[in-house]
C-alpha atoms as a PDB file:
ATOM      1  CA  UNK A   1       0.000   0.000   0.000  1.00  0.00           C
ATOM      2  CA  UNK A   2       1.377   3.414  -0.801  1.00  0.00           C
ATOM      3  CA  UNK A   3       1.004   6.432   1.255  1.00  0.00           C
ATOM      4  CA  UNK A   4       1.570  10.196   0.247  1.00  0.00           C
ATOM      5  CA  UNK A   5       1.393  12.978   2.726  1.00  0.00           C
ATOM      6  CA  UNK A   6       1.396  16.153   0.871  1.00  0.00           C
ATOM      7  CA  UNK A   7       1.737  20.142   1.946  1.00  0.00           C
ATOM      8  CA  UNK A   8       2.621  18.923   5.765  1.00  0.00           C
ATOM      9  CA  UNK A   9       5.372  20.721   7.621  1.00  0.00           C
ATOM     10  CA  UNK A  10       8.264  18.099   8.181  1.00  0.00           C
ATOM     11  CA  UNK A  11       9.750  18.132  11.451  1.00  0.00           C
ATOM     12  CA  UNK A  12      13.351  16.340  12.052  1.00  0.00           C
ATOM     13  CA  UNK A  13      15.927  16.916  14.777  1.00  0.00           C
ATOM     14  CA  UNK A  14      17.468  19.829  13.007  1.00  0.00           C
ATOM     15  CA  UNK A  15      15.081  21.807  10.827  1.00  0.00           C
ATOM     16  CA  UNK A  16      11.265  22.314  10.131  1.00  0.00           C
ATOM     17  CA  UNK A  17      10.296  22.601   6.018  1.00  0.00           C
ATOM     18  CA  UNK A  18       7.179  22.536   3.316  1.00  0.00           C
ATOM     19  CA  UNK A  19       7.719  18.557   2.088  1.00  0.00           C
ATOM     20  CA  UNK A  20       5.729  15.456   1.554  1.00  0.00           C
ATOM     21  CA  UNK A  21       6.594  12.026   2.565  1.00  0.00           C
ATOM     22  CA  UNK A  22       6.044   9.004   0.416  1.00  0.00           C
ATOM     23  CA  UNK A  23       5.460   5.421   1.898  1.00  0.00           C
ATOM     24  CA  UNK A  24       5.487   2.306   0.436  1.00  0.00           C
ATOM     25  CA  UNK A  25       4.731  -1.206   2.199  1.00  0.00           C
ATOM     26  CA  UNK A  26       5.033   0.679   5.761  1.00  0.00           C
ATOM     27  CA  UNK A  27       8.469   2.048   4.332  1.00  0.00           C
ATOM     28  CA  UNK A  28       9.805   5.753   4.017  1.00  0.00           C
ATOM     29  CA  UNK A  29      10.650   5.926   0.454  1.00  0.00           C
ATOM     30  CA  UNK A  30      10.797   9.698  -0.344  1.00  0.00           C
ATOM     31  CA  UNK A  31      10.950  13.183   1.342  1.00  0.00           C
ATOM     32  CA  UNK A  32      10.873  16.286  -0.692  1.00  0.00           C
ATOM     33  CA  UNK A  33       8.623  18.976  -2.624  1.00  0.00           C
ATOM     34  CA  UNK A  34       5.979  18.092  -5.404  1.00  0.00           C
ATOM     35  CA  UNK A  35       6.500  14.646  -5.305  1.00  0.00           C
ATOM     36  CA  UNK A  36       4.601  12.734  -8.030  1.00  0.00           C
ATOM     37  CA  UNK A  37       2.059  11.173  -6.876  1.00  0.00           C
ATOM     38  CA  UNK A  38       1.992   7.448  -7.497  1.00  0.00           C
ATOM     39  CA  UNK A  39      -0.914   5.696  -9.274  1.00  0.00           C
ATOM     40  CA  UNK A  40      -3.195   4.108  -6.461  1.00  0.00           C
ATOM     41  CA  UNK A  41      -1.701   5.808  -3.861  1.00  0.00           C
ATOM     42  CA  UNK A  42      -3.827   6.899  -1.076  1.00  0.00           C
ATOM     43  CA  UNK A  43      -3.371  10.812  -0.410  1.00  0.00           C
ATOM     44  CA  UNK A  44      -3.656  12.429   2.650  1.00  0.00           C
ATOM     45  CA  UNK A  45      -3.770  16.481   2.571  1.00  0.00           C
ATOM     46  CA  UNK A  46      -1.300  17.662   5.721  1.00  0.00           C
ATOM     47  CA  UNK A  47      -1.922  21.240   4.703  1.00  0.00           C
ATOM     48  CA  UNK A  48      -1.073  23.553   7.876  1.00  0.00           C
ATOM     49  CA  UNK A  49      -0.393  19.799   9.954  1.00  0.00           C
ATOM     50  CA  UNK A  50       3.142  18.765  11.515  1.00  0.00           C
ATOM     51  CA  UNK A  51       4.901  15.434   9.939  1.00  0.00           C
ATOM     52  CA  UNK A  52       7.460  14.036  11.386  1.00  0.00           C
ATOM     53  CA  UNK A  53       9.238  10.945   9.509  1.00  0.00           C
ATOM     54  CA  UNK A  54       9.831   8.331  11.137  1.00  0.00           C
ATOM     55  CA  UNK A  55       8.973   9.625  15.056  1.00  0.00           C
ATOM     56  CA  UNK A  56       7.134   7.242  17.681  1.00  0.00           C
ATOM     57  CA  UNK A  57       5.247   8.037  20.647  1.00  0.00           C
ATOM     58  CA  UNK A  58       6.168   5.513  23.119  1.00  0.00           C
ATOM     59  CA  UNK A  59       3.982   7.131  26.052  1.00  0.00           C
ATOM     60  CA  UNK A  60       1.376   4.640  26.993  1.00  0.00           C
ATOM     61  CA  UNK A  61      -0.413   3.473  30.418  1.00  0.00           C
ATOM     62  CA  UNK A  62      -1.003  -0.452  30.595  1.00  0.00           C
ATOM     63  CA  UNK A  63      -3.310  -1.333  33.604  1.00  0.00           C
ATOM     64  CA  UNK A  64      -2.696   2.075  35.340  1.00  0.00           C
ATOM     65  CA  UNK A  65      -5.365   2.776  38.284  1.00  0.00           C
ATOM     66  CA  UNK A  66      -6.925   5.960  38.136  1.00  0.00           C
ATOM     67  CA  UNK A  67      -9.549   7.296  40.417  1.00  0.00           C
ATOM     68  CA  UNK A  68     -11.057   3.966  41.235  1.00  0.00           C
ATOM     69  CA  UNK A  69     -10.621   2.525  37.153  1.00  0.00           C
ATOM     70  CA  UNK A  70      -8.022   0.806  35.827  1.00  0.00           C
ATOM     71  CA  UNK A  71      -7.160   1.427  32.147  1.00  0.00           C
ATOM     72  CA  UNK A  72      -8.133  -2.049  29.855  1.00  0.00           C
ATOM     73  CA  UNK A  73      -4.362  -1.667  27.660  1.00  0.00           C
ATOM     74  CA  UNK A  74      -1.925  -4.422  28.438  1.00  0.00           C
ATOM     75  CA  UNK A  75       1.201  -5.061  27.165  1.00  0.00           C
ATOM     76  CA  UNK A  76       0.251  -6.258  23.944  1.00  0.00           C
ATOM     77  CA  UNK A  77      -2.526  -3.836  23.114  1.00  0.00           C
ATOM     78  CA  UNK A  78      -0.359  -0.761  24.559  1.00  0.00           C
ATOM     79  CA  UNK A  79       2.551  -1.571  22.461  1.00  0.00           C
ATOM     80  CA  UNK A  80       0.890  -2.539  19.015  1.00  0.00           C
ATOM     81  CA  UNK A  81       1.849   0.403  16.317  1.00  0.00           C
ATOM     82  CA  UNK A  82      -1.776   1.460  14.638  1.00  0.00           C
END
Protein backbone atom coordinates (compact mmCIF):
# COMPACT_ATOMS: atom_id res chain seq x y z
CA UNK A 1 0.00 0.00 0.00
CA UNK A 2 1.38 3.41 -0.80
CA UNK A 3 1.00 6.43 1.25
CA UNK A 4 1.57 10.20 0.25
CA UNK A 5 1.39 12.98 2.73
CA UNK A 6 1.40 16.15 0.87
CA UNK A 7 1.74 20.14 1.95
CA UNK A 8 2.62 18.92 5.77
CA UNK A 9 5.37 20.72 7.62
CA UNK A 10 8.26 18.10 8.18
CA UNK A 11 9.75 18.13 11.45
CA UNK A 12 13.35 16.34 12.05
CA UNK A 13 15.93 16.92 14.78
CA UNK A 14 17.47 19.83 13.01
CA UNK A 15 15.08 21.81 10.83
CA UNK A 16 11.27 22.31 10.13
CA UNK A 17 10.30 22.60 6.02
CA UNK A 18 7.18 22.54 3.32
CA UNK A 19 7.72 18.56 2.09
CA UNK A 20 5.73 15.46 1.55
CA UNK A 21 6.59 12.03 2.56
CA UNK A 22 6.04 9.00 0.42
CA UNK A 23 5.46 5.42 1.90
CA UNK A 24 5.49 2.31 0.44
CA UNK A 25 4.73 -1.21 2.20
CA UNK A 26 5.03 0.68 5.76
CA UNK A 27 8.47 2.05 4.33
CA UNK A 28 9.81 5.75 4.02
CA UNK A 29 10.65 5.93 0.45
CA UNK A 30 10.80 9.70 -0.34
CA UNK A 31 10.95 13.18 1.34
CA UNK A 32 10.87 16.29 -0.69
CA UNK A 33 8.62 18.98 -2.62
CA UNK A 34 5.98 18.09 -5.40
CA UNK A 35 6.50 14.65 -5.30
CA UNK A 36 4.60 12.73 -8.03
CA UNK A 37 2.06 11.17 -6.88
CA UNK A 38 1.99 7.45 -7.50
CA UNK A 39 -0.91 5.70 -9.27
CA UNK A 40 -3.20 4.11 -6.46
CA UNK A 41 -1.70 5.81 -3.86
CA UNK A 42 -3.83 6.90 -1.08
CA UNK A 43 -3.37 10.81 -0.41
CA UNK A 44 -3.66 12.43 2.65
CA UNK A 45 -3.77 16.48 2.57
CA UNK A 46 -1.30 17.66 5.72
CA UNK A 47 -1.92 21.24 4.70
CA UNK A 48 -1.07 23.55 7.88
CA UNK A 49 -0.39 19.80 9.95
CA UNK A 50 3.14 18.76 11.51
CA UNK A 51 4.90 15.43 9.94
CA UNK A 52 7.46 14.04 11.39
CA UNK A 53 9.24 10.95 9.51
CA UNK A 54 9.83 8.33 11.14
CA UNK A 55 8.97 9.62 15.06
CA UNK A 56 7.13 7.24 17.68
CA UNK A 57 5.25 8.04 20.65
CA UNK A 58 6.17 5.51 23.12
CA UNK A 59 3.98 7.13 26.05
CA UNK A 60 1.38 4.64 26.99
CA UNK A 61 -0.41 3.47 30.42
CA UNK A 62 -1.00 -0.45 30.59
CA UNK A 63 -3.31 -1.33 33.60
CA UNK A 64 -2.70 2.08 35.34
CA UNK A 65 -5.37 2.78 38.28
CA UNK A 66 -6.92 5.96 38.14
CA UNK A 67 -9.55 7.30 40.42
CA UNK A 68 -11.06 3.97 41.23
CA UNK A 69 -10.62 2.52 37.15
CA UNK A 70 -8.02 0.81 35.83
CA UNK A 71 -7.16 1.43 32.15
CA UNK A 72 -8.13 -2.05 29.85
CA UNK A 73 -4.36 -1.67 27.66
CA UNK A 74 -1.93 -4.42 28.44
CA UNK A 75 1.20 -5.06 27.16
CA UNK A 76 0.25 -6.26 23.94
CA UNK A 77 -2.53 -3.84 23.11
CA UNK A 78 -0.36 -0.76 24.56
CA UNK A 79 2.55 -1.57 22.46
CA UNK A 80 0.89 -2.54 19.01
CA UNK A 81 1.85 0.40 16.32
CA UNK A 82 -1.78 1.46 14.64
Amino acid sequence: MSIIIKNGTVLTASQSYQADVYCDDGVIKAIGKDLDIPSGAEVIDASGQLVMPGGIDPHTHMQLPFMGTVASEDFFTGTAAG
